[in-house]
Structures are given as C-alpha cells and as structure tokens.
C-alpha atoms as a PDB file:
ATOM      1  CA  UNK A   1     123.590  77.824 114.691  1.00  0.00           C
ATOM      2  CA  UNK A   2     122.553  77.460 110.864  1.00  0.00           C
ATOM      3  CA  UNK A   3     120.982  80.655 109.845  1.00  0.00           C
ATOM      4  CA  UNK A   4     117.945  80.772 108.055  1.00  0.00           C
ATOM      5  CA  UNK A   5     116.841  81.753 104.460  1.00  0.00           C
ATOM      6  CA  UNK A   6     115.284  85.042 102.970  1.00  0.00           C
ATOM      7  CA  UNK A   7     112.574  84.443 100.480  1.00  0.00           C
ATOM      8  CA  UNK A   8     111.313  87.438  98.040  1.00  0.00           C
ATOM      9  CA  UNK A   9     107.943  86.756  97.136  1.00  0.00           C
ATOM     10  CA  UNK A  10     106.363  88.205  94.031  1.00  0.00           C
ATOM     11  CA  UNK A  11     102.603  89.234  94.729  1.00  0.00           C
ATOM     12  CA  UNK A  12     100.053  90.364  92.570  1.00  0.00           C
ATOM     13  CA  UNK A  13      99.318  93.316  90.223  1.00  0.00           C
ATOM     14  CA  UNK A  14      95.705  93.513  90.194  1.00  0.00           C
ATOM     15  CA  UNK A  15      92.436  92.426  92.124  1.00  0.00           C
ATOM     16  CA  UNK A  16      91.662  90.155  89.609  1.00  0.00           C
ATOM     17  CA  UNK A  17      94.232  88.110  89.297  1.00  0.00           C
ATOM     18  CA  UNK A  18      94.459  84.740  91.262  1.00  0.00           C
ATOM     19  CA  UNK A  19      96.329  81.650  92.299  1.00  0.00           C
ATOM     20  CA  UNK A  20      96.835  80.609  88.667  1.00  0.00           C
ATOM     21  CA  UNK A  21      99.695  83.024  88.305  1.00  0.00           C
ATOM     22  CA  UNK A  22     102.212  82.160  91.363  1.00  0.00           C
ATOM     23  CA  UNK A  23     104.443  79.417  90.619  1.00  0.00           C
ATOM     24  CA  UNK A  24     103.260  76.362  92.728  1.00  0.00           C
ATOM     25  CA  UNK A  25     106.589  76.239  94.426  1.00  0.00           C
ATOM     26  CA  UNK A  26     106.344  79.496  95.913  1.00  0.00           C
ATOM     27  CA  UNK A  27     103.144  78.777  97.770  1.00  0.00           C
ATOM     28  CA  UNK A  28     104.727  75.635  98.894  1.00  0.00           C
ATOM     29  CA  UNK A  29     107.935  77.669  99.947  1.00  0.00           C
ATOM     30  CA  UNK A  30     105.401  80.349 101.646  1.00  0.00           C
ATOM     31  CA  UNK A  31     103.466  77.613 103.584  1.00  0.00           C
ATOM     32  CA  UNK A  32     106.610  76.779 105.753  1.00  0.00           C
ATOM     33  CA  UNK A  33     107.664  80.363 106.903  1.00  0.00           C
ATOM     34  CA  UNK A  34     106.299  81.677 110.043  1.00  0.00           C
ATOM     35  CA  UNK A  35     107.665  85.350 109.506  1.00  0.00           C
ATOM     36  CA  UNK A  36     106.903  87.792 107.237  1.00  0.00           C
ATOM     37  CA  UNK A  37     108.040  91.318 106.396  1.00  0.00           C
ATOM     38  CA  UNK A  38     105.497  93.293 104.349  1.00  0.00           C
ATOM     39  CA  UNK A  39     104.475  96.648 103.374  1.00  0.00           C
ATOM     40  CA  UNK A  40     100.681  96.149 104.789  1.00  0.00           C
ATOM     41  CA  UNK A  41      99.827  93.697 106.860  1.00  0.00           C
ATOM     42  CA  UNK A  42      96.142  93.521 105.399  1.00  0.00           C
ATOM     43  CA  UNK A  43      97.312  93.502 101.610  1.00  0.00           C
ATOM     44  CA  UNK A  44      99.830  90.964 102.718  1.00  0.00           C
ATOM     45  CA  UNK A  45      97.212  88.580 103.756  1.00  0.00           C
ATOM     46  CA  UNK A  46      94.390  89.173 100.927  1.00  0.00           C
ATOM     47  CA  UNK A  47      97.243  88.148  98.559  1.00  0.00           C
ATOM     48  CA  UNK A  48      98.529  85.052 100.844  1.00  0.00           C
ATOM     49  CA  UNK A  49      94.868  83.956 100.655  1.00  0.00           C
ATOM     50  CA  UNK A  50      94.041  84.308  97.019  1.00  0.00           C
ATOM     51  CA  UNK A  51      97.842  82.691  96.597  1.00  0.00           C
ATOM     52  CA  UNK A  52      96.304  79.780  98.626  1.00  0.00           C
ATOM     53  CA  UNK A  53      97.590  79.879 102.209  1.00  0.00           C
ATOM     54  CA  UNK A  54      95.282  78.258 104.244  1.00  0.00           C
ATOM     55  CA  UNK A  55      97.457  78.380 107.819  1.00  0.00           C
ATOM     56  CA  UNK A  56      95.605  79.995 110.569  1.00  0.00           C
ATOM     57  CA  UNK A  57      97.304  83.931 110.546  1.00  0.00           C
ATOM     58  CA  UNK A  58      97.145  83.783 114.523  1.00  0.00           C
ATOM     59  CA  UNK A  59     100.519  81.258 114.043  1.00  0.00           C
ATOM     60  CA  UNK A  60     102.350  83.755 111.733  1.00  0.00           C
ATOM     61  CA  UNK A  61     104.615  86.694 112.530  1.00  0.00           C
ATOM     62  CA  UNK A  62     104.344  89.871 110.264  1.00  0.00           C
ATOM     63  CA  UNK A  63     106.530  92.946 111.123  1.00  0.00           C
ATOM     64  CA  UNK A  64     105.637  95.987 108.285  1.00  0.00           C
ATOM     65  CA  UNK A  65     108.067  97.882 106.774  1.00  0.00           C
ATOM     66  CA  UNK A  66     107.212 100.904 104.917  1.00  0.00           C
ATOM     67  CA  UNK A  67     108.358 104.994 104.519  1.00  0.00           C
ATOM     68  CA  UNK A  68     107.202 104.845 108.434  1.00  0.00           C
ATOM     69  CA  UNK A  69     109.675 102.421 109.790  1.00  0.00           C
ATOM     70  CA  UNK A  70     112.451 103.362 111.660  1.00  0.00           C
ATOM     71  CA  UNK A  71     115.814 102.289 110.297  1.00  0.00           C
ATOM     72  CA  UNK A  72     116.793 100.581 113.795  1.00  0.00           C
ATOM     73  CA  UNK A  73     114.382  98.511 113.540  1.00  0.00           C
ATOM     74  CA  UNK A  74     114.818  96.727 110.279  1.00  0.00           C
ATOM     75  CA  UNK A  75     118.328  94.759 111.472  1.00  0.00           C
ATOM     76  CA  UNK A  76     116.095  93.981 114.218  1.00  0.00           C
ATOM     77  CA  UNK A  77     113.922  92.115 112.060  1.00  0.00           C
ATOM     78  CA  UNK A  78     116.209  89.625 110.910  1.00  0.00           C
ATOM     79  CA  UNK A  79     117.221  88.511 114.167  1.00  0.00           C
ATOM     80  CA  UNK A  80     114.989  85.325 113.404  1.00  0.00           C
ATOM     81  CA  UNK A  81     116.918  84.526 110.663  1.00  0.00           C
ATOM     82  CA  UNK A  82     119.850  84.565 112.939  1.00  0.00           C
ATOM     83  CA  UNK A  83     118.379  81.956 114.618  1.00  0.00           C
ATOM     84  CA  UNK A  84     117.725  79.600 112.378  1.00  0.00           C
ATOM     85  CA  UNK A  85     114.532  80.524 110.983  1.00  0.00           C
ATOM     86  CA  UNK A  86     113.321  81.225 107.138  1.00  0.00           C
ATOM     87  CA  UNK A  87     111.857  85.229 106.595  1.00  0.00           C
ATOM     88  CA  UNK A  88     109.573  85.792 103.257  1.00  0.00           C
ATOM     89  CA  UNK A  89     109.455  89.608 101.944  1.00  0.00           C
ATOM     90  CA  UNK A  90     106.277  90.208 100.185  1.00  0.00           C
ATOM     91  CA  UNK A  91     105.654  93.539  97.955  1.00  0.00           C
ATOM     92  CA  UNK A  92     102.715  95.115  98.030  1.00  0.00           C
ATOM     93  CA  UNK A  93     102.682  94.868  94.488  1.00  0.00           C
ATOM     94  CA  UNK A  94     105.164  92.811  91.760  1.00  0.00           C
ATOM     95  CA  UNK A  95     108.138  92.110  92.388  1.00  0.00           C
ATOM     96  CA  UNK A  96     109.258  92.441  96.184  1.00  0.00           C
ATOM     97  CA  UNK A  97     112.499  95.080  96.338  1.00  0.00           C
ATOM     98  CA  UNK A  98     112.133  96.880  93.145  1.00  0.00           C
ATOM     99  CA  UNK A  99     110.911 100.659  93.555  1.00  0.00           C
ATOM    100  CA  UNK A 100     110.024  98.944  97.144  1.00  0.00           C
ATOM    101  CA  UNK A 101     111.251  99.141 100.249  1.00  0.00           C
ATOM    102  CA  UNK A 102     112.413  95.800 101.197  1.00  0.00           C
ATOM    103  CA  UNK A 103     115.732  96.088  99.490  1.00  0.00           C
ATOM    104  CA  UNK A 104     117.202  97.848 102.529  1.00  0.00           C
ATOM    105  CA  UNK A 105     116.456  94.618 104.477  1.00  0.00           C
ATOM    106  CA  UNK A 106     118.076  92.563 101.674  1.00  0.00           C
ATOM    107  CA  UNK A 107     121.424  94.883 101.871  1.00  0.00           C
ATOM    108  CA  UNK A 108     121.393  94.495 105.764  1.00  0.00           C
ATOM    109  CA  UNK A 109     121.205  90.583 105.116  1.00  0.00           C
ATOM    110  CA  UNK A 110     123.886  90.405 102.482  1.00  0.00           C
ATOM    111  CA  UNK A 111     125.890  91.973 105.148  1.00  0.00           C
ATOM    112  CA  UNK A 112     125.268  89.372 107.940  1.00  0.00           C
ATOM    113  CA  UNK A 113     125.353  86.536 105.178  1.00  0.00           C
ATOM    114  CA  UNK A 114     122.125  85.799 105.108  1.00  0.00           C
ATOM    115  CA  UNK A 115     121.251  83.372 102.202  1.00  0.00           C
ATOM    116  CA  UNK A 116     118.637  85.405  99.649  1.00  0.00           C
ATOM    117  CA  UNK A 117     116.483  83.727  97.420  1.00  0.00           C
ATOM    118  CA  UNK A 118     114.043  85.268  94.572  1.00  0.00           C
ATOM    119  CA  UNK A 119     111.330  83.644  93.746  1.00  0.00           C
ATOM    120  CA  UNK A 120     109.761  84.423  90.506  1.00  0.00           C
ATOM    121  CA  UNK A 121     106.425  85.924  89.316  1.00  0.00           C
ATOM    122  CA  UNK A 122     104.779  89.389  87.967  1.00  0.00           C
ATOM    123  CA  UNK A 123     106.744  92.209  87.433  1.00  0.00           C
ATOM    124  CA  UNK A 124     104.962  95.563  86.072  1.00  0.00           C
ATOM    125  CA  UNK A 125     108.519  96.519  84.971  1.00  0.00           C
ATOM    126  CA  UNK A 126     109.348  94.030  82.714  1.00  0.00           C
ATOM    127  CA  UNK A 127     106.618  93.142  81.880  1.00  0.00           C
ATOM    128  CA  UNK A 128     106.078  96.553  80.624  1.00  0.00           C
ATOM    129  CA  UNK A 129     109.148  96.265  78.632  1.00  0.00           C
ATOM    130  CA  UNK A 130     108.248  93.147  77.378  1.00  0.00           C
ATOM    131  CA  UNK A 131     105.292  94.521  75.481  1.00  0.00           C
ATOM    132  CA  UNK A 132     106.724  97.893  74.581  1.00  0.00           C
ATOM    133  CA  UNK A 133     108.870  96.823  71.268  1.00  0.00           C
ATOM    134  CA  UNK A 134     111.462  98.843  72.548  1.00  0.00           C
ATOM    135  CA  UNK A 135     115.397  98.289  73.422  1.00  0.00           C
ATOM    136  CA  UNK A 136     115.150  95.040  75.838  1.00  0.00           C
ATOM    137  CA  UNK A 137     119.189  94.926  75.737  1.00  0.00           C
ATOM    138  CA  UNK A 138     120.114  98.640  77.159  1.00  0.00           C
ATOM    139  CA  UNK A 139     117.503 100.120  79.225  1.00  0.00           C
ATOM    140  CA  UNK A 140     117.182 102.268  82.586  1.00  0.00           C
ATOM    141  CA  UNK A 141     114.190 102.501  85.585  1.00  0.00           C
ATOM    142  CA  UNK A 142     113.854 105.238  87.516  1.00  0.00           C
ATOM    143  CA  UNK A 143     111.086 105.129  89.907  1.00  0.00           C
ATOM    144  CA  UNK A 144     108.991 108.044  90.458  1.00  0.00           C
ATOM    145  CA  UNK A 145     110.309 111.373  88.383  1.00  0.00           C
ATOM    146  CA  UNK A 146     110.082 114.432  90.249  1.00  0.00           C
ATOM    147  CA  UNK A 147     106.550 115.849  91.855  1.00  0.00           C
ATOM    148  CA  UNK A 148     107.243 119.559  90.727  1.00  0.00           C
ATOM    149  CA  UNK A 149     105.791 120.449  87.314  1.00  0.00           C
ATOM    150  CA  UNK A 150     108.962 122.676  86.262  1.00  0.00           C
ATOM    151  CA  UNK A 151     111.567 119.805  87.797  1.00  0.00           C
ATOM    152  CA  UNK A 152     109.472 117.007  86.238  1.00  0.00           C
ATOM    153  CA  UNK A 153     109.692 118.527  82.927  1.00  0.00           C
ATOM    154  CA  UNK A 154     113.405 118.756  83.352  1.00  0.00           C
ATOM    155  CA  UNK A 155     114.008 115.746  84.381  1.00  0.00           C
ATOM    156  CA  UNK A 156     111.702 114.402  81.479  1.00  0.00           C
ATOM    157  CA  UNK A 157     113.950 116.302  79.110  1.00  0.00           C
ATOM    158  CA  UNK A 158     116.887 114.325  80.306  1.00  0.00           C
ATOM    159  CA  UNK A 159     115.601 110.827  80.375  1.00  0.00           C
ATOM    160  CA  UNK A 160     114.641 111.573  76.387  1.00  0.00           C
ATOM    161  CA  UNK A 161     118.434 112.920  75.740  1.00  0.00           C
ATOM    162  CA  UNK A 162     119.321 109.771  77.158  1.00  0.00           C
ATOM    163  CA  UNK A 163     117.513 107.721  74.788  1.00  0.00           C
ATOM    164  CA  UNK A 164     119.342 109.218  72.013  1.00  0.00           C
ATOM    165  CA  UNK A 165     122.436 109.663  72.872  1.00  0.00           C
ATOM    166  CA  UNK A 166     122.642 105.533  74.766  1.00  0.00           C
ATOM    167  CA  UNK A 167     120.034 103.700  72.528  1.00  0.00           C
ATOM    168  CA  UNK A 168     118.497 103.336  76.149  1.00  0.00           C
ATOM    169  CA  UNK A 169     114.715 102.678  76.977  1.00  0.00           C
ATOM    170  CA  UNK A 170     114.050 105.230  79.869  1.00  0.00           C
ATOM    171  CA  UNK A 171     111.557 103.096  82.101  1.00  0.00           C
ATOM    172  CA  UNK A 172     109.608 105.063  84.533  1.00  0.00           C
ATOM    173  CA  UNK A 173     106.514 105.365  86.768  1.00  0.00           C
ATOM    174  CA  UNK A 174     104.215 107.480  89.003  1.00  0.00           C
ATOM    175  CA  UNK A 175     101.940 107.397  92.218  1.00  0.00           C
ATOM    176  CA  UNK A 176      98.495 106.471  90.277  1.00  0.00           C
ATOM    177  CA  UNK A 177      96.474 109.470  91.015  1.00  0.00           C
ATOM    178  CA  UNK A 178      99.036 111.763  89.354  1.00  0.00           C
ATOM    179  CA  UNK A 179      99.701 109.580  86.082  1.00  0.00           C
ATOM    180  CA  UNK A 180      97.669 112.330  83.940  1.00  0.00           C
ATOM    181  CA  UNK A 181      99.904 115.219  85.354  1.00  0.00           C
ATOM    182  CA  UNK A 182     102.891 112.950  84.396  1.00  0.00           C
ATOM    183  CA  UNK A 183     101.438 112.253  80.456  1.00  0.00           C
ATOM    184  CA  UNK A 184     100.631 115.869  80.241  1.00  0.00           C
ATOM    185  CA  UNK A 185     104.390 116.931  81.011  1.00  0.00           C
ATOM    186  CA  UNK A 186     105.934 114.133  78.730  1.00  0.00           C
ATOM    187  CA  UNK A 187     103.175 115.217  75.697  1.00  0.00           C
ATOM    188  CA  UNK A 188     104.772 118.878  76.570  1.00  0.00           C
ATOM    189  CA  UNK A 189     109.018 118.103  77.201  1.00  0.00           C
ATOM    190  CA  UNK A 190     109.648 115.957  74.556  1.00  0.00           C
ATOM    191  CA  UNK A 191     109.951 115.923  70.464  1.00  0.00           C
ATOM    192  CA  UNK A 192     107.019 114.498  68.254  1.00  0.00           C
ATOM    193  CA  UNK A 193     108.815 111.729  66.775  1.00  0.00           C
ATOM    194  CA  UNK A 194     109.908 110.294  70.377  1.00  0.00           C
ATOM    195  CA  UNK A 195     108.169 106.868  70.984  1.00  0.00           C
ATOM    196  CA  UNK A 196     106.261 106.547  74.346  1.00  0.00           C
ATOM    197  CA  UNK A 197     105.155 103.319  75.737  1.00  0.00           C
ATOM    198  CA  UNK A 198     102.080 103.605  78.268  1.00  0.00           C
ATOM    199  CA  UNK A 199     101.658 100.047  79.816  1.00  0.00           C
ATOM    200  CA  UNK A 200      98.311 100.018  82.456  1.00  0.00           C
ATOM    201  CA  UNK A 201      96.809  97.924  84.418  1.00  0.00           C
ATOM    202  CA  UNK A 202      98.835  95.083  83.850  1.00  0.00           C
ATOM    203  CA  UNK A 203      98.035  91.675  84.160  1.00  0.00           C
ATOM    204  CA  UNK A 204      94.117  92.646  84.722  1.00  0.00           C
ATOM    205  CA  UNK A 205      92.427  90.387  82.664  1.00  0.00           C
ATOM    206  CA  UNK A 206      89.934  93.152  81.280  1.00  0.00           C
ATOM    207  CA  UNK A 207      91.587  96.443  81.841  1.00  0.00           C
ATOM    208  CA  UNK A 208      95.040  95.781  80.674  1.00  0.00           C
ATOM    209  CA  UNK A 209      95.981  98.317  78.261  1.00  0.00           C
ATOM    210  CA  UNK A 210      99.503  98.522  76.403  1.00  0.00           C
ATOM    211  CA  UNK A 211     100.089 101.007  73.609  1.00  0.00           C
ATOM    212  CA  UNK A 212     103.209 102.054  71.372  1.00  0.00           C
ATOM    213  CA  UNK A 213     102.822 105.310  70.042  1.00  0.00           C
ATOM    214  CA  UNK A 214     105.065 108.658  69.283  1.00  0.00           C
ATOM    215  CA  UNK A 215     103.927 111.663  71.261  1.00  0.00           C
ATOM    216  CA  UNK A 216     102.835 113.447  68.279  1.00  0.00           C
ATOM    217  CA  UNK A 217      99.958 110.832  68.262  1.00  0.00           C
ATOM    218  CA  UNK A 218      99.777 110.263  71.671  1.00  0.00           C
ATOM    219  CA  UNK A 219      98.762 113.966  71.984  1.00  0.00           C
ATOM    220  CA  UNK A 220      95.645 113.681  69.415  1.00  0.00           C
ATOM    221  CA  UNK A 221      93.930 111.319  72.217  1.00  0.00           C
ATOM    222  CA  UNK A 222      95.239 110.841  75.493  1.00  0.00           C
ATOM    223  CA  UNK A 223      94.102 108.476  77.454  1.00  0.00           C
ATOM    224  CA  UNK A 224      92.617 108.903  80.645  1.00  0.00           C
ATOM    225  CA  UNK A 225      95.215 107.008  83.343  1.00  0.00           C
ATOM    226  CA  UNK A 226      93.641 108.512  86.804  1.00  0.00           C
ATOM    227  CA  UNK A 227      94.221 106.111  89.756  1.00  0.00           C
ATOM    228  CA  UNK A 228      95.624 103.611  87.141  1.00  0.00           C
ATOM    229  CA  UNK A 229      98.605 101.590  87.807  1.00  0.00           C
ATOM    230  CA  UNK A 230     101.047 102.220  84.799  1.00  0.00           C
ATOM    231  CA  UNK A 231     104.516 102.044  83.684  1.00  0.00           C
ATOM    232  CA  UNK A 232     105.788 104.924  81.120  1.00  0.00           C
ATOM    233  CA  UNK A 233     108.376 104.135  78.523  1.00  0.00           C
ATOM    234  CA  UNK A 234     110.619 106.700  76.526  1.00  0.00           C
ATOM    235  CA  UNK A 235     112.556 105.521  73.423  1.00  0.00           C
ATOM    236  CA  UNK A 236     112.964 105.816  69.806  1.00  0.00           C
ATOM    237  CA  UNK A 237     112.042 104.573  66.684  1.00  0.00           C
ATOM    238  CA  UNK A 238     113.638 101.387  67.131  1.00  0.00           C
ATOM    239  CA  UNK A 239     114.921 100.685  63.528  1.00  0.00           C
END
C-alpha cells in the first residue's frame, strides 16, 4: 500500500492576524486531510477556522502532542500514514517543528519513509532575523536559555563570546511571562557595546515592535515585554 504524506503547517503568531497571511495552497492542502497532530486541540481549530476551513470538525481526527505525551504513542500516530492516508502537523504558533514538539514525529517518519512536506508561512525566528540588521549568513537558535538566574547569566555570557569569536547572531527566546527576567540578565552579562535585537509581537498589526539597539542604550529604557511573545538577538556591530 502507497503511504501517505506529512504536511507541516505554519499557523499564526498573533490573534490578529487572519486568512490573508497563509498561502492559498496550504488551506487547499489542509482541506483534504482528515488527521491532524497538534499541540492543542482548541488552538488548532481557532487557527483552522480563521485559515478558512469550513469542514465540519466531527469528520476530522486530532491526536495532541505536547511535553505530556508519552513517547509510545507518537509512532502510533502515524500508523494512518501507513495506510495510505495524508497527516498535517500544526504548531501552536509559527512554524510547526521549530522549538516545537512535532519534530520527534518528523524523525520517527523519516525513519519509516514517510514523505515530509513543509509548507510555508510565519516564522517568529526569521522573521526576527530578518528585521534585526544583523549576520543573516552565520547565525545560531537556541530555544529557551536556562530558568536559573546564576545559570542564565552564564549561559548569556557564552552566547555573547560566541558572537565574537564566530561573527554569529545568537538567536534566542523565552516563555512570555519571564521575558523581563531574561532582558534584565542580558542588560547585566554582557558588554555595553554588544548589539541586542528585541523583536515582539510579531506580525500583530498594532503591537509589533522591533528594535536594534546596544545594551548600553537598551539599559537607559527598557521596555516592558511581560506576557509578550519575543525573540532576543545577540550580535555585534555589524560593520
């Protein structure tokens, strides 16, 4: 039997954004799977809806995966695609896969050769990048830095080493509610004259906010980033 095809879907970044921004191909692609792996079932479906899926949910399959999920179960969950049918992974924000779960499921299908297709759309990441002005051609992500204050600032320490000794853009990022702990510890670890990129909100048509400065300045105002989506950036002046 002719096994079936894995789909990453791209979902959205903020409440406010809408249909206009996911390529009409991938709701076309999304409107002829009947199985979905997601990271909430409810966030899944706001974002299917404001995507425009209009298929009655009661015919769809979703089976969450998340920090909960037991690791037997997620070869389990490609069994359809064994069978011949098409699976979509959606995030439950960006870019399915990155600083997300679903990459385990991707590995297991790589190993069963499963076709895997990504679809494209928002990415916090790059997008982040994009608007930084910093090093596009050597950079680094690495998730969520450590939760201790002492280890955070160590690590912190590192990442800016790194930037001088590779001409590497450090790319980084926190749970929201602990973003000002995070810009307190950077304005604290590293030297004056580093550059740090704080890109929040993105993609919010009214809230976006994406500014370039070096710590020195950064710590004569900080901003407030409580409960804020954001993506930090660490590099150096870029000349």
């Amino acid at each position: 039997m002719k096994k079936g095809t894995i789909y990453l879907f791209p979902s959205f970044l903020a409440e406010t954004n809408d249909a206009s921004l996911i390529p009409l191909q991938n709701i076309k692609i999304m409107y002829n799977i009947d199985h979905f792996i997601v990271e909430s079932m409810r966030t899944a479906r706001r974002f299917m809806r404001k995507a425009g899926f209009d298929r009655d949910f009661n015919t769809i399959t979703f089976y969450e995966l998340n920090k909960h999920t037991p690791p037997e179960m997620i070869r389990g969950y490609l069994d359809v695609v064994l069978n011949g049918k098409n699976l979509g992974i959606i995030s439950e924000a960006g870019t399915p896969c990155i600083a997300d779960p679903g990459s385990i499921v991707v590995f297991e299908a790589h190993q069963l050769d499963i076709r895997v297709v990504p679809l494209p759309g928002l990415s916090s990441i790059f997008m982040a990048l994009m608007a930084s002005g910093f090093n596009g051609q050597n950079f680094s992500f690495h998730a969520y830095l450590p939760i201790d204050k002492k280890e955070r600032q160590q690590k912190i320490k590192e990442l800016e080493n790194l930037v001088y000794k590779n001409d590497q853009t450090q790319i980084f990022m926190e749970t929201p509610y602990r973003n000002n702990q995070l810009f307190e510890s950077l304005i604290q670890s590293c030297q004056p004259v580093t550059f740090l990129c704080v890109a929040s909100l993105l993609s919010h048509d009214k809230l976006e906010y994406i500014k370039t400065k070096t710590i020195s300045d950064w710590g004569r105002k900080p901003p407030d980033l409580n409960k804020k989506p954001t993506i930090f950036l660490l590099y150096k002046l870029p000349i």
